[in-house]
PDB file of N, CA and C in Angstrom:
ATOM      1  N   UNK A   1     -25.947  20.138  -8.304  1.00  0.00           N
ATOM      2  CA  UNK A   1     -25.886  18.747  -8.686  1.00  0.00           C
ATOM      3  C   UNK A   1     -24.964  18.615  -9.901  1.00  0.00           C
ATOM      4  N   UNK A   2     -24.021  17.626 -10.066  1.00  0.00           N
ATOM      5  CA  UNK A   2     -23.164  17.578 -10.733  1.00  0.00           C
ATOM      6  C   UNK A   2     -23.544  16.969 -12.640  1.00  0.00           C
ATOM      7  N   UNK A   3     -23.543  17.533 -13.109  1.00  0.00           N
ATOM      8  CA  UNK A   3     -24.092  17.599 -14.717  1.00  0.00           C
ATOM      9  C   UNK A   3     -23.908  16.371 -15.673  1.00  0.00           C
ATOM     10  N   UNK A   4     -23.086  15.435 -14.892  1.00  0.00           N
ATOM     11  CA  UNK A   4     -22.897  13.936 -15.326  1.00  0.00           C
ATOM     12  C   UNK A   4     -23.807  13.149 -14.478  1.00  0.00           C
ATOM     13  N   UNK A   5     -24.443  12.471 -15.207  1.00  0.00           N
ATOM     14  CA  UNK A   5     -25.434  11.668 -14.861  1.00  0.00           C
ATOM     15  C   UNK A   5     -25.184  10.037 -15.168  1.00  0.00           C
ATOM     16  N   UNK A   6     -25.375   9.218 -13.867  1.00  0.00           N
ATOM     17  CA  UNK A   6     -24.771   7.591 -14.675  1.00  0.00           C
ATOM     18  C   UNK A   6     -25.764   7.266 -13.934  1.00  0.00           C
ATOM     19  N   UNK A   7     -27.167   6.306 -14.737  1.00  0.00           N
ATOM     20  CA  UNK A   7     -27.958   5.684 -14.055  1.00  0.00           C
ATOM     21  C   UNK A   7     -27.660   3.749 -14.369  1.00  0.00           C
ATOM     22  N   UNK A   8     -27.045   3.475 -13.405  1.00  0.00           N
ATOM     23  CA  UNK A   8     -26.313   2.342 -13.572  1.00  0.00           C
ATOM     24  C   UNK A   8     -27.389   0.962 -13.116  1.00  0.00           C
ATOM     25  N   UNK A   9     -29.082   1.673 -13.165  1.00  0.00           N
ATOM     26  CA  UNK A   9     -29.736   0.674 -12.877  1.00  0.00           C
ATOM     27  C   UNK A   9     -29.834  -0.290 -14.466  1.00  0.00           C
ATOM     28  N   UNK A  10     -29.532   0.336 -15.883  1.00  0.00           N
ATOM     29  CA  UNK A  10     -29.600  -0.240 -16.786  1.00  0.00           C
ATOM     30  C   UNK A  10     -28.305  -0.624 -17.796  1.00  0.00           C
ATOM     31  N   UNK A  11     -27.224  -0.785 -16.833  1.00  0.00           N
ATOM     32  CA  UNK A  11     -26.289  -1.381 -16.881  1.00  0.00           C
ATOM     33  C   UNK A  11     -26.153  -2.812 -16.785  1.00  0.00           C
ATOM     34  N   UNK A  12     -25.856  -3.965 -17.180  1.00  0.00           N
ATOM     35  CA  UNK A  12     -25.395  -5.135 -16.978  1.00  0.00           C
ATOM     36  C   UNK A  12     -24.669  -5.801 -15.522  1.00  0.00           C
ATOM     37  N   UNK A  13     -24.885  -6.385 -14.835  1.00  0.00           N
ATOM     38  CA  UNK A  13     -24.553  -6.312 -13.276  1.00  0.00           C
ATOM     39  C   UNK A  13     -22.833  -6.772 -13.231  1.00  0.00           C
ATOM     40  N   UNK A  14     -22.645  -7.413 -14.452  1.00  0.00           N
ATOM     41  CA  UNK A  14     -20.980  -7.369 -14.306  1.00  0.00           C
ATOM     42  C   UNK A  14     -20.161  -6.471 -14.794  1.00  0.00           C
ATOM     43  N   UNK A  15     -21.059  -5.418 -15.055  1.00  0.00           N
ATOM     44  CA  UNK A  15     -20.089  -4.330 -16.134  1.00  0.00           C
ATOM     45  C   UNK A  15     -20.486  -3.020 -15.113  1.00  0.00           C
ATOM     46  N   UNK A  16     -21.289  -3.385 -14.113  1.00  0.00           N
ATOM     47  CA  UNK A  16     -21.526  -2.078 -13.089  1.00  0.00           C
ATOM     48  C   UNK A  16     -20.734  -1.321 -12.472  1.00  0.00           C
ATOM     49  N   UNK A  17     -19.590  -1.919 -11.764  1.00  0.00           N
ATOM     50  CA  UNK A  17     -18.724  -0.954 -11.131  1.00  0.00           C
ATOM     51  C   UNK A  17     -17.715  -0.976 -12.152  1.00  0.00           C
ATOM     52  N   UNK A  18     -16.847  -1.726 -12.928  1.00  0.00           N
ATOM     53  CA  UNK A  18     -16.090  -1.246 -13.866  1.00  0.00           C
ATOM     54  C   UNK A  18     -16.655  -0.042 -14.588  1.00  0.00           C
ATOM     55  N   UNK A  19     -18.189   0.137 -15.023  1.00  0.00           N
ATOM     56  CA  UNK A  19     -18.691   1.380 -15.346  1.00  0.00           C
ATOM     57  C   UNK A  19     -18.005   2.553 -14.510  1.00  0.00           C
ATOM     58  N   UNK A  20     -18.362   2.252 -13.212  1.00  0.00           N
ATOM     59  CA  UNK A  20     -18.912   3.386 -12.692  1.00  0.00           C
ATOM     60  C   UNK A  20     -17.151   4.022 -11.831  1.00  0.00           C
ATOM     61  N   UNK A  21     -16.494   2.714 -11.857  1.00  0.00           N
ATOM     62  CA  UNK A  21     -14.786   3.877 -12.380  1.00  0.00           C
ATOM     63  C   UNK A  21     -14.010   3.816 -13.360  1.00  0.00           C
ATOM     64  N   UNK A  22     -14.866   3.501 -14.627  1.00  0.00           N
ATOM     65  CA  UNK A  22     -14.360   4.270 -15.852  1.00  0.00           C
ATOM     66  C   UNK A  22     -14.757   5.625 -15.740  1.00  0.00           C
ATOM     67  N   UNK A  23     -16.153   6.005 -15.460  1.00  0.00           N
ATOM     68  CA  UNK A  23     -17.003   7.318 -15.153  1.00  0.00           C
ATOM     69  C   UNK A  23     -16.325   7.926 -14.119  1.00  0.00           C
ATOM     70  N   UNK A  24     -15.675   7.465 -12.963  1.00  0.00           N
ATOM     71  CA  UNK A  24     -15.108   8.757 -12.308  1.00  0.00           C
ATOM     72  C   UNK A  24     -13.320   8.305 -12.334  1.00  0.00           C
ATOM     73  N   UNK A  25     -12.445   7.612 -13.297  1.00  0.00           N
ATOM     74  CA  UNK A  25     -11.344   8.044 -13.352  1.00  0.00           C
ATOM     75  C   UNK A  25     -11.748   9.024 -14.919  1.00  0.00           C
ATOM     76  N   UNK A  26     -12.090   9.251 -15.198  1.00  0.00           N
ATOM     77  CA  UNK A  26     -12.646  10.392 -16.589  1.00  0.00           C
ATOM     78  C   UNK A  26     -12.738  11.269 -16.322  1.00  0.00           C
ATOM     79  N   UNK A  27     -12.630  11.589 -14.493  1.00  0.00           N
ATOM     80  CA  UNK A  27     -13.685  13.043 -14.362  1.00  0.00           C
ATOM     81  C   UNK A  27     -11.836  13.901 -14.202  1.00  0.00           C
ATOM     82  N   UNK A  28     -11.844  15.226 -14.169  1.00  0.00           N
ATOM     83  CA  UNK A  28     -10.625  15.706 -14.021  1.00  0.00           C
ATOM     84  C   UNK A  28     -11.089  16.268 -12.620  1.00  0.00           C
ATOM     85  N   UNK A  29     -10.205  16.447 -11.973  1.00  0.00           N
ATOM     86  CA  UNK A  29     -10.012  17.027 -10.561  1.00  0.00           C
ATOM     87  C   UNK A  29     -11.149  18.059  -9.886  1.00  0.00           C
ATOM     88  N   UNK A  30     -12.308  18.206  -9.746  1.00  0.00           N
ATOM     89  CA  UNK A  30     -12.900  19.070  -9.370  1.00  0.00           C
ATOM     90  C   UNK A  30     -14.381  18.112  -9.665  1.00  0.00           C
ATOM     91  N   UNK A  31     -14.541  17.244 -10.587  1.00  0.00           N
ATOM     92  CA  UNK A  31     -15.750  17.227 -10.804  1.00  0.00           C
ATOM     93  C   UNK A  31     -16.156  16.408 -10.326  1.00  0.00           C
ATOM     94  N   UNK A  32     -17.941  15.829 -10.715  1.00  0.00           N
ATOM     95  CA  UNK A  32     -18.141  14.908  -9.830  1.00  0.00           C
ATOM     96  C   UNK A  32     -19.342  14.333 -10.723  1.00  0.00           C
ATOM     97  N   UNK A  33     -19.600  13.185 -11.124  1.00  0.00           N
ATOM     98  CA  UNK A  33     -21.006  12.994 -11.232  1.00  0.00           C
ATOM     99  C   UNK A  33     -21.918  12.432 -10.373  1.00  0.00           C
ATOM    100  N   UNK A  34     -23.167  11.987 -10.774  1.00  0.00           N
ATOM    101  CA  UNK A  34     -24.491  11.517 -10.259  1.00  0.00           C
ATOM    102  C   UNK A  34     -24.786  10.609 -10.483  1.00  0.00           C
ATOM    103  N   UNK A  35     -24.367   9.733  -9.805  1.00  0.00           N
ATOM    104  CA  UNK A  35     -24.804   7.540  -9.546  1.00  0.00           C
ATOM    105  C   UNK A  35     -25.959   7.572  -9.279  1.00  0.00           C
ATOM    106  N   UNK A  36     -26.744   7.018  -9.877  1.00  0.00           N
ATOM    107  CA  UNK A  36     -28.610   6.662 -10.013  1.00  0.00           C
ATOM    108  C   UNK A  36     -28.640   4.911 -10.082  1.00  0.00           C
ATOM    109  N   UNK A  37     -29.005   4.681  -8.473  1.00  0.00           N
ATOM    110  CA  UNK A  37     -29.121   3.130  -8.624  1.00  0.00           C
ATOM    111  C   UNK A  37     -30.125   2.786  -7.963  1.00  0.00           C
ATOM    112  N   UNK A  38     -30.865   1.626  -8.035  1.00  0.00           N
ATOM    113  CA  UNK A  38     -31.488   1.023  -7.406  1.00  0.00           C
ATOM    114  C   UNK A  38     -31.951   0.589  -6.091  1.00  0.00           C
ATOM    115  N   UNK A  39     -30.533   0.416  -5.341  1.00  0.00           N
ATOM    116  CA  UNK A  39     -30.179   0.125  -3.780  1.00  0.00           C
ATOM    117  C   UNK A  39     -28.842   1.032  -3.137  1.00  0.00           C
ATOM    118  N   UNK A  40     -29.178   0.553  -2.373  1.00  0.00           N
ATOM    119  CA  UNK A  40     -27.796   1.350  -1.753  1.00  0.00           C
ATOM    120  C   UNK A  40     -26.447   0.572  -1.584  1.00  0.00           C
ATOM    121  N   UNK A  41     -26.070   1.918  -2.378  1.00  0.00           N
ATOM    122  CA  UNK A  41     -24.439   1.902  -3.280  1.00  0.00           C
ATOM    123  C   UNK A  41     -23.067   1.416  -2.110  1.00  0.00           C
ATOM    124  N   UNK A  42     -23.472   1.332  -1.108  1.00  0.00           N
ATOM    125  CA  UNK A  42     -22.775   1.458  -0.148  1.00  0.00           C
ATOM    126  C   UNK A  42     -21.258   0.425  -0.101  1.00  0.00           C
ATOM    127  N   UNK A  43     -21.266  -0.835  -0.549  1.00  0.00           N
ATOM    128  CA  UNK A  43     -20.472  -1.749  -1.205  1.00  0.00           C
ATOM    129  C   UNK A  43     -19.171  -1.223  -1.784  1.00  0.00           C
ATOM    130  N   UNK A  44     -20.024  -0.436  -3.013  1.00  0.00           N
ATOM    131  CA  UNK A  44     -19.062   0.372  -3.809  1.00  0.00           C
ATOM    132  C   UNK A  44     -18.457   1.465  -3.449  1.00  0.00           C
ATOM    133  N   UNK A  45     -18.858   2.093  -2.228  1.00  0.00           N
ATOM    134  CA  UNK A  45     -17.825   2.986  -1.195  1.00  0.00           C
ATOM    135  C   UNK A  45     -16.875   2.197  -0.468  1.00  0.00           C
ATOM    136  N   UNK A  46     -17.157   1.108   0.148  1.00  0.00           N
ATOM    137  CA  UNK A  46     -16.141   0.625   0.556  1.00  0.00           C
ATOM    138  C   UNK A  46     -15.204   0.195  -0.335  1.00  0.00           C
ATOM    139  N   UNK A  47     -15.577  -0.160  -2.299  1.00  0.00           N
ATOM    140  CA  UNK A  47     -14.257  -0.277  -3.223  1.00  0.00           C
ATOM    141  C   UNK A  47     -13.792   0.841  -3.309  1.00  0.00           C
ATOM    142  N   UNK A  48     -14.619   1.783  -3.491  1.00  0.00           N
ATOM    143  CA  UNK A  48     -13.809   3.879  -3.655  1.00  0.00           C
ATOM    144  C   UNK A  48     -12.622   3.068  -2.776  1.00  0.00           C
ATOM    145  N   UNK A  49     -12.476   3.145  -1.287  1.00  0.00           N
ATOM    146  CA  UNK A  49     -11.911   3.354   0.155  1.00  0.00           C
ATOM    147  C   UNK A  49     -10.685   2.537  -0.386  1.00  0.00           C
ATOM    148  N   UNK A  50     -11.085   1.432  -0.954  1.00  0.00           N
ATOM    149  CA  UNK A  50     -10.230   0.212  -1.297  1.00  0.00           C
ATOM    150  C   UNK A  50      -9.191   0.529  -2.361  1.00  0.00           C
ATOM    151  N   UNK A  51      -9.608   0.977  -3.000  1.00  0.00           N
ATOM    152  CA  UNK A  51      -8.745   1.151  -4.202  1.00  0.00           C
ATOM    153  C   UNK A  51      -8.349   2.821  -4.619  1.00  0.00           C
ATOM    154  N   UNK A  52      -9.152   3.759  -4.498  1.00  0.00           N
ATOM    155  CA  UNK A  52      -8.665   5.332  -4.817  1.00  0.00           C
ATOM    156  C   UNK A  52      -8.864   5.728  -2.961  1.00  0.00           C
ATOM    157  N   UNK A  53      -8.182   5.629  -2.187  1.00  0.00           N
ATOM    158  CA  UNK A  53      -8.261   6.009  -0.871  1.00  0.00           C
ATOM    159  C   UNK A  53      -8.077   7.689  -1.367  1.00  0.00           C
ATOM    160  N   UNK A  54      -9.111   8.632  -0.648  1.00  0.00           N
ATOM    161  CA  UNK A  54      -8.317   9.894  -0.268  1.00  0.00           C
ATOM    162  C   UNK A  54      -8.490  10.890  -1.702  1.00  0.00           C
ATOM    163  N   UNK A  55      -9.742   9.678  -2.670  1.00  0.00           N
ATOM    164  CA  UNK A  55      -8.919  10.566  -4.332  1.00  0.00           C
ATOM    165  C   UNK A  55     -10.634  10.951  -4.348  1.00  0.00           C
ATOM    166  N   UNK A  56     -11.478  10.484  -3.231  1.00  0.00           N
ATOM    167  CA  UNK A  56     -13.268  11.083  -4.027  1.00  0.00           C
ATOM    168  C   UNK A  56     -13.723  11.691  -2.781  1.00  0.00           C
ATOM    169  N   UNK A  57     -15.361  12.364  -2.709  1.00  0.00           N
ATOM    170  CA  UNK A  57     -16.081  12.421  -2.786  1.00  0.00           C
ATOM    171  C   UNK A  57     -17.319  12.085  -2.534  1.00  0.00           C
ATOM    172  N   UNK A  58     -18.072  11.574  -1.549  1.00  0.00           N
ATOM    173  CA  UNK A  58     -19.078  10.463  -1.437  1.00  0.00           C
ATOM    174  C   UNK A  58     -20.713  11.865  -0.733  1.00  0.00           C
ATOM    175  N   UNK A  59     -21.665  12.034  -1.740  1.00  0.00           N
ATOM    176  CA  UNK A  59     -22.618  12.832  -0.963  1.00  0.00           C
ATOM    177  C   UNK A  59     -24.135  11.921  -1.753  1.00  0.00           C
ATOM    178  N   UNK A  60     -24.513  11.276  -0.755  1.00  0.00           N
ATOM    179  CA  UNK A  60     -26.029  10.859  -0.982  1.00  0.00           C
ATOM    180  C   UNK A  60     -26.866  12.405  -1.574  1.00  0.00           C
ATOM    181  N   UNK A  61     -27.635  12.551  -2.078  1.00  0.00           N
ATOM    182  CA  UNK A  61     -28.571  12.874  -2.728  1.00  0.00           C
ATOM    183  C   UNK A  61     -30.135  12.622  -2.708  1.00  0.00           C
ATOM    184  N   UNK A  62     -30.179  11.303  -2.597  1.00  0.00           N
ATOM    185  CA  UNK A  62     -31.014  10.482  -2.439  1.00  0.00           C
ATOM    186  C   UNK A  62     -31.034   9.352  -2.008  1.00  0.00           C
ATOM    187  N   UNK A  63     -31.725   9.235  -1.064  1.00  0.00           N
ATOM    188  CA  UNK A  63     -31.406   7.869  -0.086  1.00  0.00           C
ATOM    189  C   UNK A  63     -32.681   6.469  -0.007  1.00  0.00           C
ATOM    190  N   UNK A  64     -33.182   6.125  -1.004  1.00  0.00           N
ATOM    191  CA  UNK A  64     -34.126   5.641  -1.604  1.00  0.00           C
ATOM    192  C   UNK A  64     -35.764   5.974  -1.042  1.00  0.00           C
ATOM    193  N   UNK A  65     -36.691   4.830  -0.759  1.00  0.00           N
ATOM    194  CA  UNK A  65     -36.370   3.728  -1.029  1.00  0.00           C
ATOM    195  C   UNK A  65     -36.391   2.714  -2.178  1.00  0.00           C
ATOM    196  N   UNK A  66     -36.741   3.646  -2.999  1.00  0.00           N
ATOM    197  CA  UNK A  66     -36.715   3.406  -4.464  1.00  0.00           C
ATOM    198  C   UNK A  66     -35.626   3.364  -5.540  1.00  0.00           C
ATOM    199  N   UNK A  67     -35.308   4.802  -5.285  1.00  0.00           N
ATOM    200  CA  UNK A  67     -33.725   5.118  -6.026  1.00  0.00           C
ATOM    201  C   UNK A  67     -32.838   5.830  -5.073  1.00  0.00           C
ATOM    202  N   UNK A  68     -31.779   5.651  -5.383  1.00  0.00           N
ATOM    203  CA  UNK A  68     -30.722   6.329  -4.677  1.00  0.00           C
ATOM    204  C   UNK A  68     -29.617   6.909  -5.381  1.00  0.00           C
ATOM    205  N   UNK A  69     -29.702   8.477  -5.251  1.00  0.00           N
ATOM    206  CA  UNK A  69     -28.775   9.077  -5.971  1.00  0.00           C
ATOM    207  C   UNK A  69     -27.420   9.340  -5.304  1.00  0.00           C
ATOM    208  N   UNK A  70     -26.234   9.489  -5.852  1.00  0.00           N
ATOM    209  CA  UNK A  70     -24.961   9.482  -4.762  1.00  0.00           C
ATOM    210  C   UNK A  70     -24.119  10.312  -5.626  1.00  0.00           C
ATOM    211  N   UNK A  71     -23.366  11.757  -5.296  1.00  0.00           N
ATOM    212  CA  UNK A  71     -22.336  12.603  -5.842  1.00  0.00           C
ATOM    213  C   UNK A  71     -21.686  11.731  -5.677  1.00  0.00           C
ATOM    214  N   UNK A  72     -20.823  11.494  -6.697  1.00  0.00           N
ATOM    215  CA  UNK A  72     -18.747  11.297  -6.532  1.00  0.00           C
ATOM    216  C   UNK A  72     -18.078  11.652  -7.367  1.00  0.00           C
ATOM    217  N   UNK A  73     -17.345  12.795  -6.149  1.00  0.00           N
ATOM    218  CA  UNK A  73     -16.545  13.590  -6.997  1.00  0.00           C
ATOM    219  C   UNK A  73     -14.851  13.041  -6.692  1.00  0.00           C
ATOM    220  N   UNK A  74     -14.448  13.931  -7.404  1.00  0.00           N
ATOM    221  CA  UNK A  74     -12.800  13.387  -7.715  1.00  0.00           C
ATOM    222  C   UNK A  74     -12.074  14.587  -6.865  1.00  0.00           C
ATOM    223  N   UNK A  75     -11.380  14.889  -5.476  1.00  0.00           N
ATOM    224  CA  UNK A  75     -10.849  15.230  -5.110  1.00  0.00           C
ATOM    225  C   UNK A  75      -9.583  16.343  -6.029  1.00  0.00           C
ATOM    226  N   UNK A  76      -9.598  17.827  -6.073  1.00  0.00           N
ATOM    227  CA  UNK A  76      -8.422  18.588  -6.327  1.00  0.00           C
ATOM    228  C   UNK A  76      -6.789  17.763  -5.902  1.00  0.00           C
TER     229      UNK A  76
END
């Protein structure tokens, strides 16, 4: 499990995904952290797709129904 941890359930809901790719354009090439949210993140894979095509990473962890944890890592 990747050693960065972002639990973005206590984040502000307009500052959520700008969070969460400040947190993975930060990461350098290999790494990946751990998205801890509420629901499923799934939205925000289709922005990954949208905007860094080809540059992450996408591994559930946890698939709720409570919390849902999600790797994303940053492609070599």
């Amino acid at each position: 499990m990747p050693a960065i941890e972002l639990d973005i359930r206590i984040v502000p809901p307009r500052e959520k995904h700008p969070t969460i790719f400040r947190t993975f354009d930060a990461l350098s090439p290999g790494e990946a952290f751990t998205l801890i949210n509420d629901h499923d993140p799934a939205p925000l894979r289709h922005q990954f797709n949208a905007t860094r095509p080809n540059q992450f990473d996408w591994s559930y962890l946890e698939s709720g129904p409570v919390v849902w944890r999600v790797s994303i890592g940053k492609r070599a």
